[in-house]
N, C-alpha and C. Protein backbone atom coordinates (compact mmCIF):
# COMPACT_ATOMS: atom_id res chain seq x y z
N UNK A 1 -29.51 2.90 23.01
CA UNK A 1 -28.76 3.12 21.78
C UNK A 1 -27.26 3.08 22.11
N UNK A 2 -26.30 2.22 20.94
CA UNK A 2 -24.99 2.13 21.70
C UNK A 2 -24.49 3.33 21.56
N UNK A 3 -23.12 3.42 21.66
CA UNK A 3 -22.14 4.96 21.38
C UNK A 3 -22.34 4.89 19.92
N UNK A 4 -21.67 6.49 19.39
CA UNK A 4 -21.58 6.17 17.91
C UNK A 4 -20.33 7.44 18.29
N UNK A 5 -19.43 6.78 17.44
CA UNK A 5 -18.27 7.28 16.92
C UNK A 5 -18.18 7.84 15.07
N UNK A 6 -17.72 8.72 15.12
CA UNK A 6 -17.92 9.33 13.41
C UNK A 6 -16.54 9.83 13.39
N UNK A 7 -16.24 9.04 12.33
CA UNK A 7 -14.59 9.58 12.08
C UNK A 7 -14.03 10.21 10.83
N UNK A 8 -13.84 11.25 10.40
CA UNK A 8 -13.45 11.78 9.23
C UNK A 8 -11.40 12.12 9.10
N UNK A 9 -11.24 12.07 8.11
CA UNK A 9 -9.53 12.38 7.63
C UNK A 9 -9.42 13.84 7.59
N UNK A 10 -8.60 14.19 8.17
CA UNK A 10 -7.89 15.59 8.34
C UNK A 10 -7.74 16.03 6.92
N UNK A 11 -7.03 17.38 6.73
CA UNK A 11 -6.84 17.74 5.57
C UNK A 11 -5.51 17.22 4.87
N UNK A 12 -5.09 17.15 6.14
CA UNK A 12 -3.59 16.06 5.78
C UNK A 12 -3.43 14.86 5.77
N UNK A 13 -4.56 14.32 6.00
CA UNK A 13 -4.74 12.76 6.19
C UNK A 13 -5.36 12.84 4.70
N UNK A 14 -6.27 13.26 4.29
CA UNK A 14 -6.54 13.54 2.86
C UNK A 14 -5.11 13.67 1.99
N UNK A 15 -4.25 14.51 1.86
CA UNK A 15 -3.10 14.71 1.01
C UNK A 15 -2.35 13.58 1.10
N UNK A 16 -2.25 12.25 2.33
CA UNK A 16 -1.72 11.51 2.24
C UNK A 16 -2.41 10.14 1.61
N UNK A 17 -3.86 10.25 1.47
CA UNK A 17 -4.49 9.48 0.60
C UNK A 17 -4.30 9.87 -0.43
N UNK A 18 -3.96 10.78 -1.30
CA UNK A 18 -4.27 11.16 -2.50
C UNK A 18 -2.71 10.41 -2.90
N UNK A 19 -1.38 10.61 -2.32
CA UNK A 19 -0.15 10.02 -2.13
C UNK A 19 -0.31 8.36 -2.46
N UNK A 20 -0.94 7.67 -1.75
CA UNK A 20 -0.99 6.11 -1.33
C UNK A 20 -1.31 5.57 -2.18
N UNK A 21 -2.66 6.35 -3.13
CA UNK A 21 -3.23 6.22 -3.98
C UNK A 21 -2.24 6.12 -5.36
N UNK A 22 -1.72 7.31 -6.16
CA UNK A 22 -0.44 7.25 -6.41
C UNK A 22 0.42 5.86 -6.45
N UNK A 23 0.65 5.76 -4.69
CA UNK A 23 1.84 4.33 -4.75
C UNK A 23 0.90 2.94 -5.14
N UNK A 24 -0.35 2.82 -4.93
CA UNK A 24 -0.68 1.93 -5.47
C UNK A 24 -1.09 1.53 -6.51
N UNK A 25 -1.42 2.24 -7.44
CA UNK A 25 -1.27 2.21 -8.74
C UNK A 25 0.33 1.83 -9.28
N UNK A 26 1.28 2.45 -8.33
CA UNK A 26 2.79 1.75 -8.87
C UNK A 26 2.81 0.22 -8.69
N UNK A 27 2.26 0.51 -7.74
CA UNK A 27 3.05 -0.81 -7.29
C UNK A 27 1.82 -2.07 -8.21
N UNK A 28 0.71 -1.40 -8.53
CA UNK A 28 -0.09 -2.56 -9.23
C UNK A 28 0.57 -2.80 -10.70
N UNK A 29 1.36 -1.88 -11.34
CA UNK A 29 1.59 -1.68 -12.30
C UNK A 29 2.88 -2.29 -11.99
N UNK A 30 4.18 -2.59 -11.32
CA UNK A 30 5.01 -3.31 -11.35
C UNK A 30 5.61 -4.12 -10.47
N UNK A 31 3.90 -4.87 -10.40
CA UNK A 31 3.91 -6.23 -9.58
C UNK A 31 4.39 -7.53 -10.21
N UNK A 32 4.68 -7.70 -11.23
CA UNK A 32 5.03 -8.94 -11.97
C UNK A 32 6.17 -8.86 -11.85
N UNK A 33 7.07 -7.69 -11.33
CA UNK A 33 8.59 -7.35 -11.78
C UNK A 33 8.91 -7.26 -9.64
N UNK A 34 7.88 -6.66 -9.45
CA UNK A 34 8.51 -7.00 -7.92
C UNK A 34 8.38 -8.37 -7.33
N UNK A 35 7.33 -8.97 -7.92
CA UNK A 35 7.36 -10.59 -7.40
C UNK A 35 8.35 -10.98 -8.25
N UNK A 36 9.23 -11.16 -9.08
CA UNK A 36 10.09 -11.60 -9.52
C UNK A 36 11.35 -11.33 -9.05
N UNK A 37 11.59 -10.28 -8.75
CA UNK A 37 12.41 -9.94 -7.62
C UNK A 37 12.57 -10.55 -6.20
N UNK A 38 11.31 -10.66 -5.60
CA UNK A 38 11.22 -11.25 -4.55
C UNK A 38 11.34 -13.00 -4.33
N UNK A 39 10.89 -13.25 -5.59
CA UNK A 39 11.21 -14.56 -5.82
C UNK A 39 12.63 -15.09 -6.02
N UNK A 40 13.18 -14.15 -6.67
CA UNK A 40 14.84 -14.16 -6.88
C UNK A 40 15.65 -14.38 -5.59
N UNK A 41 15.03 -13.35 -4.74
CA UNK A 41 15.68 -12.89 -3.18
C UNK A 41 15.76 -14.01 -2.35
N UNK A 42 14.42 -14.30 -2.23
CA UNK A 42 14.23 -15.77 -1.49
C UNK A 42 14.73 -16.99 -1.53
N UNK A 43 14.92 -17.18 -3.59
CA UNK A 43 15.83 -18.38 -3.77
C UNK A 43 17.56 -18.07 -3.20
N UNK A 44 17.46 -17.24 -3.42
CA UNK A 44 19.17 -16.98 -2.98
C UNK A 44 19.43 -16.59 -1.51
N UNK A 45 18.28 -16.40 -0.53
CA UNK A 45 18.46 -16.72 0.75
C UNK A 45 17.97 -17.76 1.29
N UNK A 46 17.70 -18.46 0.55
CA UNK A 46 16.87 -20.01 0.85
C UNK A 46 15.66 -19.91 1.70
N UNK A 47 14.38 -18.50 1.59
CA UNK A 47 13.59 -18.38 2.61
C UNK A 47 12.34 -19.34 1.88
């Protein structure tokens, strides 16, 4: 039988999911406005 590894999140590794969670909902919610931004950026640094 191989090794087995079992890995669980701290209690603070938890509070920082609950956080991430949070930012990604932002950021899903003003993704049309940050790719437009980024699109802006790029044309004007020629990337």
């Amino acid at each position: 039988m191989p090794p087995h590894v079992e890995y669980r999140l701290s209690e603070v590794g938890r509070s920082l999911s609950e956080a991430l969670v949070v930012l990604d909902r932002w950021a899903e919610t003003h993704f049309g406005t940050l790719d437009a931004a980024r699109e802006r950026y790029d044309a004007q640094t020629n990337r």
